[in-house]
Protein backbone atom coordinates (compact mmCIF):
# COMPACT_ATOMS: atom_id res chain seq x y z
CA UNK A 1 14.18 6.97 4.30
CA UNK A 2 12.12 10.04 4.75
CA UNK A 3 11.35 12.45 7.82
CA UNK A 4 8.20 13.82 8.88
CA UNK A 5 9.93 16.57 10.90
CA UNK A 6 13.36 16.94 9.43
CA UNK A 7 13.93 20.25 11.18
CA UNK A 8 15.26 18.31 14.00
CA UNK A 9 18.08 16.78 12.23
CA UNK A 10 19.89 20.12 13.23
CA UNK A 11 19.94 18.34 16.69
CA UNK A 12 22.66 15.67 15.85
CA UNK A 13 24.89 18.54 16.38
CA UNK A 14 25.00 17.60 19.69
CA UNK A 15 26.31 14.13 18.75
CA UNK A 16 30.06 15.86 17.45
CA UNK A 17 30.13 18.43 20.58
CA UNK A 18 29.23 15.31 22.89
CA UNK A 19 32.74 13.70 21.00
CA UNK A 20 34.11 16.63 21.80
CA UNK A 21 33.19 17.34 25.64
CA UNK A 22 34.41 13.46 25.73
CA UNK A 23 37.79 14.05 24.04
CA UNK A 24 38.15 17.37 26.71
CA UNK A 25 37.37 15.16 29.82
CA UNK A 26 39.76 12.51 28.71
CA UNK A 27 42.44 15.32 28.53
CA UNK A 28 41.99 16.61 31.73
CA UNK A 29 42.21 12.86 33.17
CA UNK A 30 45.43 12.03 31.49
CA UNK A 31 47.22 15.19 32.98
CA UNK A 32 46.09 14.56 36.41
CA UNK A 33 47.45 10.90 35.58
CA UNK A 34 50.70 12.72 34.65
CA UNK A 35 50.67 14.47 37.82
CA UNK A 36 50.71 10.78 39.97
CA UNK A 37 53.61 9.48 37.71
CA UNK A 38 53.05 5.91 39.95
CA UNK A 39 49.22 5.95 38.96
CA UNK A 40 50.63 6.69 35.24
CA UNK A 41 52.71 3.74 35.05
CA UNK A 42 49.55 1.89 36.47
CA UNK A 43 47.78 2.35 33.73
CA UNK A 44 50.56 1.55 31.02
CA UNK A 45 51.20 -1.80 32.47
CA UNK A 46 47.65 -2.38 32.19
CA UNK A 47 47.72 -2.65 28.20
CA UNK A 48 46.38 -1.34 25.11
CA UNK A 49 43.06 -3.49 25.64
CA UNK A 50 42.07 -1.75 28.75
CA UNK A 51 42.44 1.30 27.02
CA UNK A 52 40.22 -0.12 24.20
CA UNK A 53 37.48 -0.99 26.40
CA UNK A 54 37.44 2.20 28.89
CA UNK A 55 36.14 3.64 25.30
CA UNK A 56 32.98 0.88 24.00
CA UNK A 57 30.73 2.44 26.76
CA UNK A 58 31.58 5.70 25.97
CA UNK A 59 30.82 5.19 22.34
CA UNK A 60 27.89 3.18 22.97
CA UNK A 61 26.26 6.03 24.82
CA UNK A 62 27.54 8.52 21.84
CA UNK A 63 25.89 6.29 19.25
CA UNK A 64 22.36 5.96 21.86
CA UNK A 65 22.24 9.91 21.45
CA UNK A 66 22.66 9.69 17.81
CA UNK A 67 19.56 7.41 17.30
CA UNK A 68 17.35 9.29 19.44
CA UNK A 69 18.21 12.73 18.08
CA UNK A 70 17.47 10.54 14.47
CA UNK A 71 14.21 9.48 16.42
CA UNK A 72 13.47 13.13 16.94
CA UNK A 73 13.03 13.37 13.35
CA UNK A 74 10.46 11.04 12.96
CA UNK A 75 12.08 8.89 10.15
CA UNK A 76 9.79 6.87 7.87
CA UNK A 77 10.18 3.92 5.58
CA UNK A 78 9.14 2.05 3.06
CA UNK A 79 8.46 -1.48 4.82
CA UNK A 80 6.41 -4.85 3.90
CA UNK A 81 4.15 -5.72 6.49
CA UNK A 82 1.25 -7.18 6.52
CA UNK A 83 -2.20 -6.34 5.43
CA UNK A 84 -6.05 -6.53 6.67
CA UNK A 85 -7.81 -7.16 3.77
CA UNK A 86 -10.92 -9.13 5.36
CA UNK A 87 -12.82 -8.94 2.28
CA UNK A 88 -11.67 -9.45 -1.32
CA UNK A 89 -14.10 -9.74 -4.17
CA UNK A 90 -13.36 -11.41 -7.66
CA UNK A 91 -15.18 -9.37 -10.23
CA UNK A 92 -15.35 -12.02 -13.34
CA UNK A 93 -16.28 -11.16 -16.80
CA UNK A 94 -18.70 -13.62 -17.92
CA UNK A 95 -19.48 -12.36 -21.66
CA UNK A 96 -19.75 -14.79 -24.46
CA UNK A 97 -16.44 -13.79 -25.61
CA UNK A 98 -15.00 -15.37 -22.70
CA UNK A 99 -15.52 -18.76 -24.76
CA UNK A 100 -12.50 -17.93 -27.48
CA UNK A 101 -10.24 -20.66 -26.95
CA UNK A 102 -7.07 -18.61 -27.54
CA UNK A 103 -6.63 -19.47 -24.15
CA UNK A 104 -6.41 -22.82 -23.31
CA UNK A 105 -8.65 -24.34 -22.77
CA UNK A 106 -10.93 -21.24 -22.90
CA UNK A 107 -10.34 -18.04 -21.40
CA UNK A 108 -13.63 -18.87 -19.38
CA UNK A 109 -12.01 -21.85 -18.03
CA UNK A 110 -8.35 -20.69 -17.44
CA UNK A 111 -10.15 -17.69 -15.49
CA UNK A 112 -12.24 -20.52 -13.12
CA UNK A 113 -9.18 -22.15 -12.70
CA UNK A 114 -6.90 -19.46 -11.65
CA UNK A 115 -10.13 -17.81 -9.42
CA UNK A 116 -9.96 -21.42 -7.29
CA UNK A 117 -5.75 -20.82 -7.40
CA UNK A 118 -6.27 -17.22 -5.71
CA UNK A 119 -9.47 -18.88 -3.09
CA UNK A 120 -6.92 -21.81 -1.99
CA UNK A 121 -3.96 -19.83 -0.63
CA UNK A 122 -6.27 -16.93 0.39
CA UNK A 123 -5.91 -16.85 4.07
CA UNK A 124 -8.37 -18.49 6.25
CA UNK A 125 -9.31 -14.58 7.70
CA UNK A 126 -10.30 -13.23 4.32
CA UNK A 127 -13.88 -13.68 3.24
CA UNK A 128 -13.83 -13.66 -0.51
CA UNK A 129 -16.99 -12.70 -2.84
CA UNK A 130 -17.67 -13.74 -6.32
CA UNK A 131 -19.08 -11.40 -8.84
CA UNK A 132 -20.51 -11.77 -12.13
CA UNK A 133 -20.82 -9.56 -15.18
CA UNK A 134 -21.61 -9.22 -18.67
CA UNK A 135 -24.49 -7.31 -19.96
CA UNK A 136 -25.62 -6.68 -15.94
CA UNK A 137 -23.72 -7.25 -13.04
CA UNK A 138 -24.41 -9.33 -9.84
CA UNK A 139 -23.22 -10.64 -6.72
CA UNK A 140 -23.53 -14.69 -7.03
CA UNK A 141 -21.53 -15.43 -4.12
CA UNK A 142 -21.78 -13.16 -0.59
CA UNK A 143 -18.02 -12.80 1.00
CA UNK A 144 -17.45 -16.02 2.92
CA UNK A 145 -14.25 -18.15 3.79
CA UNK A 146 -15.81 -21.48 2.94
CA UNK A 147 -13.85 -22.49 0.18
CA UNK A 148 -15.61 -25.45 -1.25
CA UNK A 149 -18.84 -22.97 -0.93
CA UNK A 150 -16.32 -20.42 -3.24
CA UNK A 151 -15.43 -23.15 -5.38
CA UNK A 152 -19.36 -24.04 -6.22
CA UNK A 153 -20.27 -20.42 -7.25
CA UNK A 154 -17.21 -20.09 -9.66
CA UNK A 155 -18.03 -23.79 -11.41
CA UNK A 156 -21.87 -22.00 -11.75
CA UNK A 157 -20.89 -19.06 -13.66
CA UNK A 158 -22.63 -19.02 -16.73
CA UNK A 159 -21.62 -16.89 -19.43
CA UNK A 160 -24.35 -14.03 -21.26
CA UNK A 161 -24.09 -11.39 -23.60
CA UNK A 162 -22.72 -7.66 -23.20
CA UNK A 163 -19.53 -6.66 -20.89
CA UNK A 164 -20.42 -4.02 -18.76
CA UNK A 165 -16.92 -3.78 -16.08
CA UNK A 166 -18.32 -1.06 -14.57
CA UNK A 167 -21.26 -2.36 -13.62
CA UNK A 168 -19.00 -5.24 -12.31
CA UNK A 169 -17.18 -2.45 -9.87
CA UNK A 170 -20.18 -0.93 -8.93
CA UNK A 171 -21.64 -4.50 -7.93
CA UNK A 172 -18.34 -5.25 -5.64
CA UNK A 173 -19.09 -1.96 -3.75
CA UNK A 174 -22.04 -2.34 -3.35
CA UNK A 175 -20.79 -6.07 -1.85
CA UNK A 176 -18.36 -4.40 0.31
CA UNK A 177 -20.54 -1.64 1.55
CA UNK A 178 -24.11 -3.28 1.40
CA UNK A 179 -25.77 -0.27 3.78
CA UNK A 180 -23.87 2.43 2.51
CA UNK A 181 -25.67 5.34 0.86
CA UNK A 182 -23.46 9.00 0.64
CA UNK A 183 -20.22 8.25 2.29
CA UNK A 184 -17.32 11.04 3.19
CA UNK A 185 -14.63 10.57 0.32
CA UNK A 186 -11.01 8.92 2.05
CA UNK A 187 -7.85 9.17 0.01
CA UNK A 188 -7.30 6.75 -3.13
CA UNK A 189 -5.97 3.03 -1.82
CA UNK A 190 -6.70 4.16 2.33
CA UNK A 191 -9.31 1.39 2.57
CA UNK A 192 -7.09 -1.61 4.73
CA UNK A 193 -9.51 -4.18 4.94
CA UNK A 194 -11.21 -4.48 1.46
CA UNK A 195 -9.85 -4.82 -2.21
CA UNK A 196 -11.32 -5.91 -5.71
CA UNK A 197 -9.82 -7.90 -8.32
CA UNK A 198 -11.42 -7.54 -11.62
CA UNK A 199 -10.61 -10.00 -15.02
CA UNK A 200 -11.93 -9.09 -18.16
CA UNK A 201 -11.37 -10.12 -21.56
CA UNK A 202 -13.27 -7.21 -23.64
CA UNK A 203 -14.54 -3.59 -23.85
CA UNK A 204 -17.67 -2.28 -21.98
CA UNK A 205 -20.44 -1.77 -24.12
CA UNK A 206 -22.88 -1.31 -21.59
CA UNK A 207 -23.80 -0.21 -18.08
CA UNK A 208 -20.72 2.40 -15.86
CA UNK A 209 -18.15 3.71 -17.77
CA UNK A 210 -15.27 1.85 -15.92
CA UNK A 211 -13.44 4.69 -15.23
CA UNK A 212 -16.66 6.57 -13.76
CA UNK A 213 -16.94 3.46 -11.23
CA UNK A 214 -13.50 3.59 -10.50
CA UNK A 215 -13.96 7.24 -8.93
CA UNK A 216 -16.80 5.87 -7.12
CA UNK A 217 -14.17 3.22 -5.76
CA UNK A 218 -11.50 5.44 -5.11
CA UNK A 219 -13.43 7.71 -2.96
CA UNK A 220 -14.30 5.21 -0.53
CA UNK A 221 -10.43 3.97 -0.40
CA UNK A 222 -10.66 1.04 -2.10
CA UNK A 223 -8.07 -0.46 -4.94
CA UNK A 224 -9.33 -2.16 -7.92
CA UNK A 225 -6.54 -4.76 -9.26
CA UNK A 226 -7.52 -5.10 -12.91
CA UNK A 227 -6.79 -8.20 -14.87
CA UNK A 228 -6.82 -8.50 -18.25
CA UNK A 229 -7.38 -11.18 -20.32
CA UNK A 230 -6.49 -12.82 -24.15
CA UNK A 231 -4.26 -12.35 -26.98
CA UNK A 232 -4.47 -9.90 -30.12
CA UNK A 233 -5.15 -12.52 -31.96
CA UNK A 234 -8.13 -13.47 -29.96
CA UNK A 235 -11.79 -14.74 -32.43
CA UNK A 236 -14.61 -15.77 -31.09
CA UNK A 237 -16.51 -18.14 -33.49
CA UNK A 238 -20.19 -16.71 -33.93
CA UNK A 239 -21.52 -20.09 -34.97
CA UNK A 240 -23.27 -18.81 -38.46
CA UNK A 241 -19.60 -18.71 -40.40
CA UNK A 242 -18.60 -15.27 -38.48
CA UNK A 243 -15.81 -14.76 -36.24
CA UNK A 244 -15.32 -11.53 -34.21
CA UNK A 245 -12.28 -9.89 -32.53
CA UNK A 246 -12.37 -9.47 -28.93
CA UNK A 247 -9.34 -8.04 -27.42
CA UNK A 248 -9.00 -6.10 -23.90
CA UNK A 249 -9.51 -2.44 -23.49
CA UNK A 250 -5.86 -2.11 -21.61
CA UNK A 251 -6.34 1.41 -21.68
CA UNK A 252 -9.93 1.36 -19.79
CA UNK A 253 -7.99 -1.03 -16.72
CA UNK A 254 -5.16 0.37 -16.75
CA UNK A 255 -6.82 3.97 -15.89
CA UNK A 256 -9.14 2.06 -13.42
CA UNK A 257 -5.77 0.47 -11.70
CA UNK A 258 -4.31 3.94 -11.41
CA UNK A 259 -7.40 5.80 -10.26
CA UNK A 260 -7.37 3.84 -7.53
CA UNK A 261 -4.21 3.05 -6.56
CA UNK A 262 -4.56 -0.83 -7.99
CA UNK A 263 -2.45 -2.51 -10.13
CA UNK A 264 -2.93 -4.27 -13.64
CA UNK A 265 -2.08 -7.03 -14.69
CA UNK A 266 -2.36 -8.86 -18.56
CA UNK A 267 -2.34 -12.63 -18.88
CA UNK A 268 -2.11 -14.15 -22.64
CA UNK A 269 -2.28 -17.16 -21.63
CA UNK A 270 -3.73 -20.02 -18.25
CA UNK A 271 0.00 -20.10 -16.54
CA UNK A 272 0.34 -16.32 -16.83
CA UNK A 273 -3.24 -15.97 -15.51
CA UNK A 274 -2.50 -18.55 -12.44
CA UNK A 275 0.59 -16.59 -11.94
CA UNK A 276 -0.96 -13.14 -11.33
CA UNK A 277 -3.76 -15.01 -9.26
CA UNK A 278 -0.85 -15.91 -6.62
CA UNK A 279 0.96 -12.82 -7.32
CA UNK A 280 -2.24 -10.97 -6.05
CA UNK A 281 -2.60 -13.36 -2.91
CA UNK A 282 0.85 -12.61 -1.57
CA UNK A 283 0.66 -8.80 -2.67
CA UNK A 284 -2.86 -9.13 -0.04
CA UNK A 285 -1.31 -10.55 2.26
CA UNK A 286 1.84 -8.17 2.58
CA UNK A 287 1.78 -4.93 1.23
CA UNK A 288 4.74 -2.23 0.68
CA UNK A 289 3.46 0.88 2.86
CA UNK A 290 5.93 3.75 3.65
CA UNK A 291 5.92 3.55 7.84
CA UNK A 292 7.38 5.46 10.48
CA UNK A 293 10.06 3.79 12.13
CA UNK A 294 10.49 6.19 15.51
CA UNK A 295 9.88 3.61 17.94
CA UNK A 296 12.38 1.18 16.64
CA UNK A 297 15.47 3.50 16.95
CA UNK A 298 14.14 4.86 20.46
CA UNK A 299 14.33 0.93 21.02
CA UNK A 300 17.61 0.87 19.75
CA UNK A 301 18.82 3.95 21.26
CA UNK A 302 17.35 2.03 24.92
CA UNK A 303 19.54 -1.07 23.98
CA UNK A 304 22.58 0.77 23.15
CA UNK A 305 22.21 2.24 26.85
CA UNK A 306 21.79 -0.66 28.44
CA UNK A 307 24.51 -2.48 26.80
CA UNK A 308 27.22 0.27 27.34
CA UNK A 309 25.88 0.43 31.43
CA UNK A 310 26.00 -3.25 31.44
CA UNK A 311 29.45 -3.14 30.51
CA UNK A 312 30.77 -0.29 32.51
CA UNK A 313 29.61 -2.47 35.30
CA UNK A 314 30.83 -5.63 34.69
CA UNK A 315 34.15 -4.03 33.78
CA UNK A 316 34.61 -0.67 36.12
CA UNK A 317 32.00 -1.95 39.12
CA UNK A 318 30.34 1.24 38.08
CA UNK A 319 27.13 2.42 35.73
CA UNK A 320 28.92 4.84 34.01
């Protein structure tokens, strides 16, 4: 727990010299009690559990101070709640490399596949877009919350040549922001409402520099969850006798997943690549955010009043 004004810790000083004002007033009471010796032996027939409880409101009221004078302090945490993201759009890398079968059945496939996983337990609220890239980038699918709609633009993806990932980030923007033209730069990972989630299985050879769009991302708030994609040992079969390596540039997302305050993520195989898909839904949908928490120990502090007035009533016939 942190404190956006910790100065006024010095405050819960008051909570020791309230224990000891209490401790004074109880002294003067038990000499006047000495002083009626028959109102004395009243209160020693009366037990050790009356003297017990003419303390719990007393020490409810004590511990009511301490969380406000906490309160004062403005204490912040690190809570999960949850999220707005209204819009989320799946950048996919549709290069021909996407055909090497080191995942099965095909990285292309297992990418389809885990894209419908992350559309079905997206919730109903969040439109999700579909964007393609390889040597170009485009939107194929506007942000919508029609799933079967979703699930018809991802079985249409057809693959091309090139990878150009940041022309696949620039394309989400401009997906997210379709009338923008200069906006004011916001703090890395501020934007609530929007995210991307890009899957690659290669290096850009064309188009942005990835970690040139990624600024552009950043300074409009948005995080860019990369995903990457394949095994070391990933060939692609050129069909004349050739085969190529085509591994992922983990260094390219990782920087893009920093930049903006994203995440990434490498899947070497489909269950791995399913399992970030629903990792990403629930991270959407509830989100780790340091919070202040004021309000809830000035609620405390209320109930801890209440409580210790409600029992000084029920058990004195008096408030306090």
């Amino acid at each position: 727990m942190t404190f956006l004004w910790p100065q006024a810790l010095w405050f819960l000083l008051l909570v020791p010299a309230a224990v000891a004002a209490y401790l004074l007033i109880l002294r003067r009471k038990r000499k006047s009690a000495l002083a009626y010796s028959h109102l004395g032996m009243a209160r020693a027939a009366a037990g050790r559990g009356l003297v017990i409880r003419r303390h719990i409101p007393a020490a409810l009221l004590l511990s009511a101070l301490a969380c406000m004078l906490v309160a004062l302090g403005r204490p912040a945490a690190v809570v999960t709640l949850p999220t707005q993201h209204a819009t989320v759009i799946l950048a996919l890398d549709v290069s021909t490399s996407m055909q090497a079968d080191d995942v099965k059945p095909t990285r292309i496939a297992a990418a389809q596949a885990a894209a419908k996983t992350f559309i079905r337990g997206a919730p109903r609220s969040t439109h999700v877009g579909i964007v393609a890239f390889a040597g170009s980038a485009a939107l194929v699918q506007p942000p919508t919350n029609h799933r079967e709609t979703l699930y018809a633009a991802v079985d249409r993806l057809e693959l091309d040549s090139g990878t150009a990932v940041g022309s696949g980030i620039v394309a989400s923007l401009k997906a997210i922001f379709p009338e923008e033209t200069k906006p004011a730069p916001v703090p890395p990972g501020s934007h609530g409402s929007a995210a991307i989630i890009l899957l690659t299985d290669g290096e850009t050879n064309v188009g942005y520099e990835p970690l040139d769009a990624a600024r552009l991302a950043a300074e409009r708030g948005l995080r860019v969850y990369t995903v990457g994609v394949g095994t070391l040992e990933g060939e692609l079969n050129t069909g004349e006798g050739w085969t190529v390596k085509v591994s992922v540039d983990e260094n390219a997302l990782k920087g893009v997943a920093d930049i903006t305050r994203g995440e990434y993520f490498f899947a070497a195989n489909a269950p791995d690549l399913s399992r970030i898909y629903e990792s990403l839904n629930s991270r959407l949908v509830l989100e780790k955010s340091e919070t202040e928490v004021t309000a809830l120990l000035a609620g405390l502090a209320a109930l801890f009043v209440l409580l210790g007035a409600g029992l000084s009533l029920l058990w004195f016939n008096r408030v306090l």
